[in-house]
N, C-alpha and C. Protein backbone atom coordinates (compact mmCIF):
# COMPACT_ATOMS: atom_id res chain seq x y z
N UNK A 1 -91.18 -42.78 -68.22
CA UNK A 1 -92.43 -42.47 -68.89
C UNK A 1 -93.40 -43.64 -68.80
N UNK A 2 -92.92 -44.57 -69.26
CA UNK A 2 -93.94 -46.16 -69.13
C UNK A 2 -94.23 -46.03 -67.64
N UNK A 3 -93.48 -46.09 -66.07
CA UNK A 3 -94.02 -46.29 -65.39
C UNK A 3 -95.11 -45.03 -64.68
N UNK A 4 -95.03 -44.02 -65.39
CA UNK A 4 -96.19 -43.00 -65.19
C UNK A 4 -97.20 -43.71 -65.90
N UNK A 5 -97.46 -44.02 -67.17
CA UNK A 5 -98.12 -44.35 -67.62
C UNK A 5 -98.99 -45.44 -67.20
N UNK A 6 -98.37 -46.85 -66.38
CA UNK A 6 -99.20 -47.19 -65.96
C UNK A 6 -99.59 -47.01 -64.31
N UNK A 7 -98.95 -45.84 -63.83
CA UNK A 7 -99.31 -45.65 -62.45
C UNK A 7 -100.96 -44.77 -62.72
N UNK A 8 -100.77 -43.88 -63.64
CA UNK A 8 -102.02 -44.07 -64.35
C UNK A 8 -103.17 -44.72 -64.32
N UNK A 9 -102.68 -45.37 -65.74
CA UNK A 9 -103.59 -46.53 -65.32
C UNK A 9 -104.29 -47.43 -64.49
N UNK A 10 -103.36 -47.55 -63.34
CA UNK A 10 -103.87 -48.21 -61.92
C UNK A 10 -104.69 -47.06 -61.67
N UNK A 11 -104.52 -46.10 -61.35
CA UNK A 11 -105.17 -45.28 -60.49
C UNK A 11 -106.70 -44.59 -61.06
N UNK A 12 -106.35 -44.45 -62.51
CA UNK A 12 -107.70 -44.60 -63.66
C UNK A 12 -108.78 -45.47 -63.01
N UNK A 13 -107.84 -47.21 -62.73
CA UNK A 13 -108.65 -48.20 -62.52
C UNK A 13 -109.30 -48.29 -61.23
N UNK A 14 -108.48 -47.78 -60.49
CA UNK A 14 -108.85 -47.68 -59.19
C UNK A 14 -109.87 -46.90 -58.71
N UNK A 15 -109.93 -45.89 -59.38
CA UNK A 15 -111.13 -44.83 -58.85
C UNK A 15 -112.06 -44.64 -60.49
N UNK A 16 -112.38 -45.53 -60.68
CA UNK A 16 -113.31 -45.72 -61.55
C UNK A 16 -114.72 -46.43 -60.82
N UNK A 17 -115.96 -46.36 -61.36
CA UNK A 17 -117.25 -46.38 -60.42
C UNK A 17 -117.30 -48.08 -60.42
N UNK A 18 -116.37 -49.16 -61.14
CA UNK A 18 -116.80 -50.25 -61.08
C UNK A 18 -115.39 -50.77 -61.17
N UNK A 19 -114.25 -50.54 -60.16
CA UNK A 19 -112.80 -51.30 -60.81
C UNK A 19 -113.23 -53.03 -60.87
N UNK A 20 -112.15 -53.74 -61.68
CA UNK A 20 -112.01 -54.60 -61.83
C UNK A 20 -110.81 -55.32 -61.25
N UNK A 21 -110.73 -56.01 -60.03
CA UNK A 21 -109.46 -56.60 -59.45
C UNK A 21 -108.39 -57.00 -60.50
N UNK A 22 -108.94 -57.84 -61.42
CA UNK A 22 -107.65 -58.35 -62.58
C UNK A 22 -107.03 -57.24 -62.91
N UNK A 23 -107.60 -55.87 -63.48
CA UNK A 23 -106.94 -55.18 -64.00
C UNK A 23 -105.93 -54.41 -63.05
N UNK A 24 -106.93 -53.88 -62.09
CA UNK A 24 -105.96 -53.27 -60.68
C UNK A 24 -104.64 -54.23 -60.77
N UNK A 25 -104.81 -55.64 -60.75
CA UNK A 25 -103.81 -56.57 -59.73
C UNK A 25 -102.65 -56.48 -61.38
N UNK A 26 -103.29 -56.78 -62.74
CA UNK A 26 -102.57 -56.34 -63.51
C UNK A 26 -101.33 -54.90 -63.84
N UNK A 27 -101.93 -53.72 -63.20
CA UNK A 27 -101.12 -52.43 -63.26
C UNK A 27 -100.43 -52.48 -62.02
N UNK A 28 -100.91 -53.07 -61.12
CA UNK A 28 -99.89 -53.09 -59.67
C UNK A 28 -98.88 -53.80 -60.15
N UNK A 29 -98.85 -55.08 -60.77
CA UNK A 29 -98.00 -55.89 -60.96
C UNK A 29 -96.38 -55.34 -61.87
N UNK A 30 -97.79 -54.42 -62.41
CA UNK A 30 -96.45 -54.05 -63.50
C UNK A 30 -95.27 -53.05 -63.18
N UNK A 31 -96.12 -52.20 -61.98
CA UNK A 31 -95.92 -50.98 -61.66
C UNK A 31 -94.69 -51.39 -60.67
N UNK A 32 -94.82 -52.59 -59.92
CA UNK A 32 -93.73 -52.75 -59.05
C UNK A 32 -92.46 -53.80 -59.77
N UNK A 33 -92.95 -54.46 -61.04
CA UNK A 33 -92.07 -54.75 -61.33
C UNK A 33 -90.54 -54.07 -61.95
N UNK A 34 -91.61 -52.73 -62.54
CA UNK A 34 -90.55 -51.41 -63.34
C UNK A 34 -89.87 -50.88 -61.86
N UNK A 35 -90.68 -50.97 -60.72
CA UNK A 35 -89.83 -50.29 -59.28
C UNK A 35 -88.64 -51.24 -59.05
N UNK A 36 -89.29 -52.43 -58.68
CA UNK A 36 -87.55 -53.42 -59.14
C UNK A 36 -86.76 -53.49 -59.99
N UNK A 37 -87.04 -52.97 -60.84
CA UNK A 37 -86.42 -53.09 -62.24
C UNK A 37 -85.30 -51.81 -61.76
N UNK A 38 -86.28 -50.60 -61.72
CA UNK A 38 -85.26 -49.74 -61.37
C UNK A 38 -83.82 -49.50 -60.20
N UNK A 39 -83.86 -50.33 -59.49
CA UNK A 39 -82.98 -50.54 -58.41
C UNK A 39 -83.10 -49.93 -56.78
N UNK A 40 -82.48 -50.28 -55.98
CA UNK A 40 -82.54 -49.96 -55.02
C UNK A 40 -82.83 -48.24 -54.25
N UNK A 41 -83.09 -48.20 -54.59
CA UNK A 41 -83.66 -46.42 -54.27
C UNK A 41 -84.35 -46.56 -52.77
N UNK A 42 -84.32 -45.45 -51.80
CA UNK A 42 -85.79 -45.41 -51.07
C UNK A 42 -86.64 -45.29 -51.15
N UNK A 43 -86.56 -44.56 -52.48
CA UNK A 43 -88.46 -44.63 -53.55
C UNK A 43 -88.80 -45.65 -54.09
N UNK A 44 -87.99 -45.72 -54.64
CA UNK A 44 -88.54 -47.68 -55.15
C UNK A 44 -88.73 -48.38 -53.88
N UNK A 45 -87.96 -48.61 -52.76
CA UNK A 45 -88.45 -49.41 -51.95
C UNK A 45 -89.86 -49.67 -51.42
N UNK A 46 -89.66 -48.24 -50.84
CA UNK A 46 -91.45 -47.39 -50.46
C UNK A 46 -92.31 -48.06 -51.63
N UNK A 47 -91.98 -47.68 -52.71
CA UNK A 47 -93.16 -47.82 -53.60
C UNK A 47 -93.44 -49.76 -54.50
N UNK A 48 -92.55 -49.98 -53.60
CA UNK A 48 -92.60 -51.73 -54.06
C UNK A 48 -93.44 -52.31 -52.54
N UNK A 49 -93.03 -52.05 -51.80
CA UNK A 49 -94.18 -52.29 -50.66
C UNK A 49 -95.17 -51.39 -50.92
N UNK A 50 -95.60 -50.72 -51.22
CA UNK A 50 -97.14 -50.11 -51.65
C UNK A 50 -97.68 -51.26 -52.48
N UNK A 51 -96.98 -51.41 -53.65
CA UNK A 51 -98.01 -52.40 -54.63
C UNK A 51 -98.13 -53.85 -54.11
N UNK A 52 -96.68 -54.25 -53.05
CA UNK A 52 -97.17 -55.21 -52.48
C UNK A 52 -98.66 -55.52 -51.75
N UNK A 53 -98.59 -54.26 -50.58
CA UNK A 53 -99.29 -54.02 -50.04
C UNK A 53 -101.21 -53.93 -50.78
N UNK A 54 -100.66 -53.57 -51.97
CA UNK A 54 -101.89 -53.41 -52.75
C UNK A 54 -102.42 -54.55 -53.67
N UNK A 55 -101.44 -55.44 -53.83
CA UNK A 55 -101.98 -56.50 -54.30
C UNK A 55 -101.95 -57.96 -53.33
N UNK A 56 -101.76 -57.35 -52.23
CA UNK A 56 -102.29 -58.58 -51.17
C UNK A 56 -103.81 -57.85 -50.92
N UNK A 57 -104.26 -57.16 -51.04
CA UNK A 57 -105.55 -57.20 -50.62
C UNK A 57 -106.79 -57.36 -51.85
N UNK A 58 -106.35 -57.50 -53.00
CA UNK A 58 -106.46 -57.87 -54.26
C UNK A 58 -106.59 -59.34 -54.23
N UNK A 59 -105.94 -60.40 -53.46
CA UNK A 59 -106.30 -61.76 -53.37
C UNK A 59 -107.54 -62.13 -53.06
C-alpha cells in the first residue's frame, strides 16, 4: 500500500504543470528503496533500474 502510495505521488509530481526535481528525486528515492526492500523479484529489479534510471537524470 505505502509503495502505491508514493508511486503516486511521483507520478502526481511528475505530470504536474511545474514538477519540482527535489520532490520527483524525493519519491523516486523512496520508491526504489521499498523495491529493495522488497527483494529480489524481476519486478523489483525492472523497477529499481527505472528509478535509477530516473533519478540520474534528476542530477
Amino acid at each position: 500500500m505505502e509503495l502505491e502510495r508514493v508511486a503516486q505521488d511521483l507520478h502526481a509530481e511528475a505530470t504536474s504543470p511545474a514538477p519540482e526535481p527535489g520532490r520527483m528525486r524525493q519519491f523516486a528515492t523512496q520508491v526504489k528503496d521499498m523495491l529493495v526492500g522488497a527483494g529480489a523479484t524481476a519486478a523489483a529489479q525492472v523497477g529499481i533500474q527505472m528509478a535509477e534510471q530516473a533519478l540520474g537524470t534528476l542530477v
